[in-house]
C-alpha atoms as a PDB file:
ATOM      1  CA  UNK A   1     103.648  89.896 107.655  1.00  0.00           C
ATOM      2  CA  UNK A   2     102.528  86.961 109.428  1.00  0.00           C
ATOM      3  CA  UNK A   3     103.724  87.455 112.971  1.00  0.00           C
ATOM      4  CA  UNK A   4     103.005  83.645 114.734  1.00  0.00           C
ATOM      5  CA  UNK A   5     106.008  81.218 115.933  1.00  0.00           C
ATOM      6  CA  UNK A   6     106.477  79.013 113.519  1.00  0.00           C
ATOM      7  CA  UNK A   7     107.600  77.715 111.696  1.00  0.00           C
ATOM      8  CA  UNK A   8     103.975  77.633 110.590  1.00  0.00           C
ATOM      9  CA  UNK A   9     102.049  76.491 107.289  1.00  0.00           C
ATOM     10  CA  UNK A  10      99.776  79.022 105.706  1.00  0.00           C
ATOM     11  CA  UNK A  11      97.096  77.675 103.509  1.00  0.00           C
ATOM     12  CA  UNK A  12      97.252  78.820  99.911  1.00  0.00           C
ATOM     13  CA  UNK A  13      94.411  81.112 100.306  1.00  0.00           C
ATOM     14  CA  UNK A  14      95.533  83.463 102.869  1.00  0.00           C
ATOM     15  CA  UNK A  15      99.056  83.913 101.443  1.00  0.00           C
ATOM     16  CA  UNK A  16      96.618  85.126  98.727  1.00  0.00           C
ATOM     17  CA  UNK A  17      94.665  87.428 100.935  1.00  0.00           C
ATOM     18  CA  UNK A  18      97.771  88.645 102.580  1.00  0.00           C
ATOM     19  CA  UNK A  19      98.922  89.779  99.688  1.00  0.00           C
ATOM     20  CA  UNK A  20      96.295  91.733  98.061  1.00  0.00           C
ATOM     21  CA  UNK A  21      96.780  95.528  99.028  1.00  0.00           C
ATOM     22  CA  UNK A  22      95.451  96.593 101.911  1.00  0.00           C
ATOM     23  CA  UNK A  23      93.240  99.437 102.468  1.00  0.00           C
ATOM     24  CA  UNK A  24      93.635 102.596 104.319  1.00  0.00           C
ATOM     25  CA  UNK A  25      90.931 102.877 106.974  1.00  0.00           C
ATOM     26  CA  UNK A  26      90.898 106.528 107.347  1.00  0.00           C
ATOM     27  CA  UNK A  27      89.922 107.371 103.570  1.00  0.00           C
ATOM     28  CA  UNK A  28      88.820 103.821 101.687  1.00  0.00           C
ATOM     29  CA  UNK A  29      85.266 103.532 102.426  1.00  0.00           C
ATOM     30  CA  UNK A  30      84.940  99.878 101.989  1.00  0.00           C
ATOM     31  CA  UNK A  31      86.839 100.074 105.621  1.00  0.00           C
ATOM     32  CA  UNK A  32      83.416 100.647 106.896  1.00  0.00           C
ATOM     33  CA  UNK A  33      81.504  97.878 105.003  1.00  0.00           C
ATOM     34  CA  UNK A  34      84.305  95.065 105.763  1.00  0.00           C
ATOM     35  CA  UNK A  35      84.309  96.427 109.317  1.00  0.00           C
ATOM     36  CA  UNK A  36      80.463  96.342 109.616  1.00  0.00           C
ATOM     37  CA  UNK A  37      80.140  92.675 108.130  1.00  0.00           C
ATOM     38  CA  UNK A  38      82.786  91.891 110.192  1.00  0.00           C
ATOM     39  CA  UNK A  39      81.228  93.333 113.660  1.00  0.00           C
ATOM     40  CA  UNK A  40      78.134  92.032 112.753  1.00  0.00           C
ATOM     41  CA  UNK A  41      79.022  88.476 112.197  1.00  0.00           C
ATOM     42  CA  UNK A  42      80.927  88.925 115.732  1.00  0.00           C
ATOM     43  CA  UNK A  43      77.564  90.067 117.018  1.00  0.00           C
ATOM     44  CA  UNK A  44      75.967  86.678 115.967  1.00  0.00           C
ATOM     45  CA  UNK A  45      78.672  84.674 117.194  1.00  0.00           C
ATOM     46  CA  UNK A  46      78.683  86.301 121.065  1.00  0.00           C
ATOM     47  CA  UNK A  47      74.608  86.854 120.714  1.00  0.00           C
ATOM     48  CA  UNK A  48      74.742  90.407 121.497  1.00  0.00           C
ATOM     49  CA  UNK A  49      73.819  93.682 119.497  1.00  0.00           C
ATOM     50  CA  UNK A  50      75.825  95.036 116.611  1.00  0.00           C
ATOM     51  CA  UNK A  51      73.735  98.145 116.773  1.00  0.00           C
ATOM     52  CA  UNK A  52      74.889 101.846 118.075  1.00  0.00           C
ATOM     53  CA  UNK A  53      73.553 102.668 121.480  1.00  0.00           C
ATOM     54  CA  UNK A  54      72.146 106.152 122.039  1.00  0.00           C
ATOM     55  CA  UNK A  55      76.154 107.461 122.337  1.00  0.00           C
ATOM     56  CA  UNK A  56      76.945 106.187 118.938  1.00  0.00           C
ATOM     57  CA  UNK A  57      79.281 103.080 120.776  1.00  0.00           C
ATOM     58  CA  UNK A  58      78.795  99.864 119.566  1.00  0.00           C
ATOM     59  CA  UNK A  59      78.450  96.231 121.812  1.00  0.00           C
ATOM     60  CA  UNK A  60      80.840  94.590 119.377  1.00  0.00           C
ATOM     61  CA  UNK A  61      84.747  96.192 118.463  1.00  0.00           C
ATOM     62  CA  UNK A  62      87.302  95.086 116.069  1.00  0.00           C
ATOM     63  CA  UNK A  63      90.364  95.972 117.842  1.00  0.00           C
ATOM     64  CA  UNK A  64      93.863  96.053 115.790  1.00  0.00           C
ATOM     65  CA  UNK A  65      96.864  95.850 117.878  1.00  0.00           C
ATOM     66  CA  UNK A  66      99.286  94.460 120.963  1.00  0.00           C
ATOM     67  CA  UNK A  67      97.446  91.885 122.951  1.00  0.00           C
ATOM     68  CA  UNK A  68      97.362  94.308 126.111  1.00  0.00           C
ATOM     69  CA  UNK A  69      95.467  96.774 123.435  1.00  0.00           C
ATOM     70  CA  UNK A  70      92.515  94.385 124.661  1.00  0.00           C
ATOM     71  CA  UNK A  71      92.879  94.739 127.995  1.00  0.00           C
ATOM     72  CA  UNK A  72      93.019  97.657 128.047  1.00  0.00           C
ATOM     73  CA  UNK A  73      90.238  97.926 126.327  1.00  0.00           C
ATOM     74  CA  UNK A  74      88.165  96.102 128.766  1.00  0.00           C
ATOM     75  CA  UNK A  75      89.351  97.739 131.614  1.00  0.00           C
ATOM     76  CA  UNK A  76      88.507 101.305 129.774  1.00  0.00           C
ATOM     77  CA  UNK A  77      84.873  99.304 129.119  1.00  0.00           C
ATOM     78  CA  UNK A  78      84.626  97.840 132.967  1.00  0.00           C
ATOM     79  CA  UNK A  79      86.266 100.883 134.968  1.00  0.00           C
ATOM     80  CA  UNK A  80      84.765 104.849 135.555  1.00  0.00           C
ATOM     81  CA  UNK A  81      87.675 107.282 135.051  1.00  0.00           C
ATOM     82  CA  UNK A  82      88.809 108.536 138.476  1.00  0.00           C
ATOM     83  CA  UNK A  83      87.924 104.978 140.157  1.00  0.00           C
ATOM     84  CA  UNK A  84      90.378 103.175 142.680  1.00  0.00           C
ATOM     85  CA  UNK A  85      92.054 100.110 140.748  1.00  0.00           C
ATOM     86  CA  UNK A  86      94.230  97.178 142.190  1.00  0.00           C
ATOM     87  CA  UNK A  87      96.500  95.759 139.975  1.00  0.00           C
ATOM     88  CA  UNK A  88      98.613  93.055 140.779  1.00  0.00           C
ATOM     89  CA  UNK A  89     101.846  92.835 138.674  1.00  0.00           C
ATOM     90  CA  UNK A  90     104.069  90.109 137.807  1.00  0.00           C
ATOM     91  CA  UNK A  91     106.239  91.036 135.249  1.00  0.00           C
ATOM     92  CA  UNK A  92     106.036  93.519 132.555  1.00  0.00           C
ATOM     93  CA  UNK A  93     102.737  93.581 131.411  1.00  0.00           C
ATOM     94  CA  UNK A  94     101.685  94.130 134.462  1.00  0.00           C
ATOM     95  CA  UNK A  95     103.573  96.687 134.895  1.00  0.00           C
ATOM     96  CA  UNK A  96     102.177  98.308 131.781  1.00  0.00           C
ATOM     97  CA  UNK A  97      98.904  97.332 132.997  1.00  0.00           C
ATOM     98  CA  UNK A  98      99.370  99.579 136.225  1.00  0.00           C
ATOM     99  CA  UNK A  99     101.291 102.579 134.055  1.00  0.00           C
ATOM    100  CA  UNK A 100      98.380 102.632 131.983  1.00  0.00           C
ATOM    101  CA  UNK A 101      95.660 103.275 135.221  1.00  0.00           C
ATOM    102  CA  UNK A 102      98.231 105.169 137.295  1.00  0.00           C
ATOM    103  CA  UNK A 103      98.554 107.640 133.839  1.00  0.00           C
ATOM    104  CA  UNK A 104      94.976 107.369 132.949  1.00  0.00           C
ATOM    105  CA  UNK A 105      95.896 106.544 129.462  1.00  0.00           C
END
C-alpha cells in the first residue's frame, strides 16, 4: 500500500517491488542482511559508523513507522530518563509529543 497524496505515478519497478511478498522480520533471516546493507549504506551516506558500540546499539537505525516514531526516537537518543523536558505544543502532535515524556513511554 502506497500511502502518499496523490494522485501519484509509481515507476514500473517499484509497483514490482511492492508486490513481491514481504518478509517477516522476526523469523526470515534475510531481514538481517537487507537491514545490514541497508544501515550500512545509511552509514556512508551520513559519514558515521554502522558498527555496534560496546552496548550492542548501533549509530545508524532503520525505523518503520508514524513520523512522530522518529521523534521520538531522537528524543529517547538526546534525553536521560528521569530528565526535566519542555515541550511546547501546538496541536496534536504535540500533544502526543508531551504524553509520550509525561508517561515515559
Amino acid at each position: 500500500m502506497l500511502m502518499t497524496p496523490g494522485p501519484t505515478a509509481v515507476p514500473e519497478p517499484v509497483r514490482d517491488a511492492m508486490s513481491r511478498e514481504l518478509i517477516n522480520p522476526d523469523v526470515d533471516p534475510r531481514f538481517r542482511e537487507i537491514y545490514d546493507r541497508l544501515t550500512d549504506r545509511l552509514a556512508t551516506v551520513y559519514g558515521v559508523d554502522s558498527g555496534g558500540d560496546a552496548d550492542g546499539g548501533r549509530d545508524v537505525v532503520a525505523l518503520g513507522g508514524e513520523g512522530i516514531l522518529g521523534l521520538e526516537a531522537a528524543v529517547a537518543s538526546l534525553v536521560e530518563p528521569g530528565t526535566e523536558v519542555l515541550c511546547l505544543s501546538n496541536g496534536l502532535y504535540g500533544e502526543g509529543f508531551a504524553a509520550v515524556r509525561l508517561h515515559e513511554v
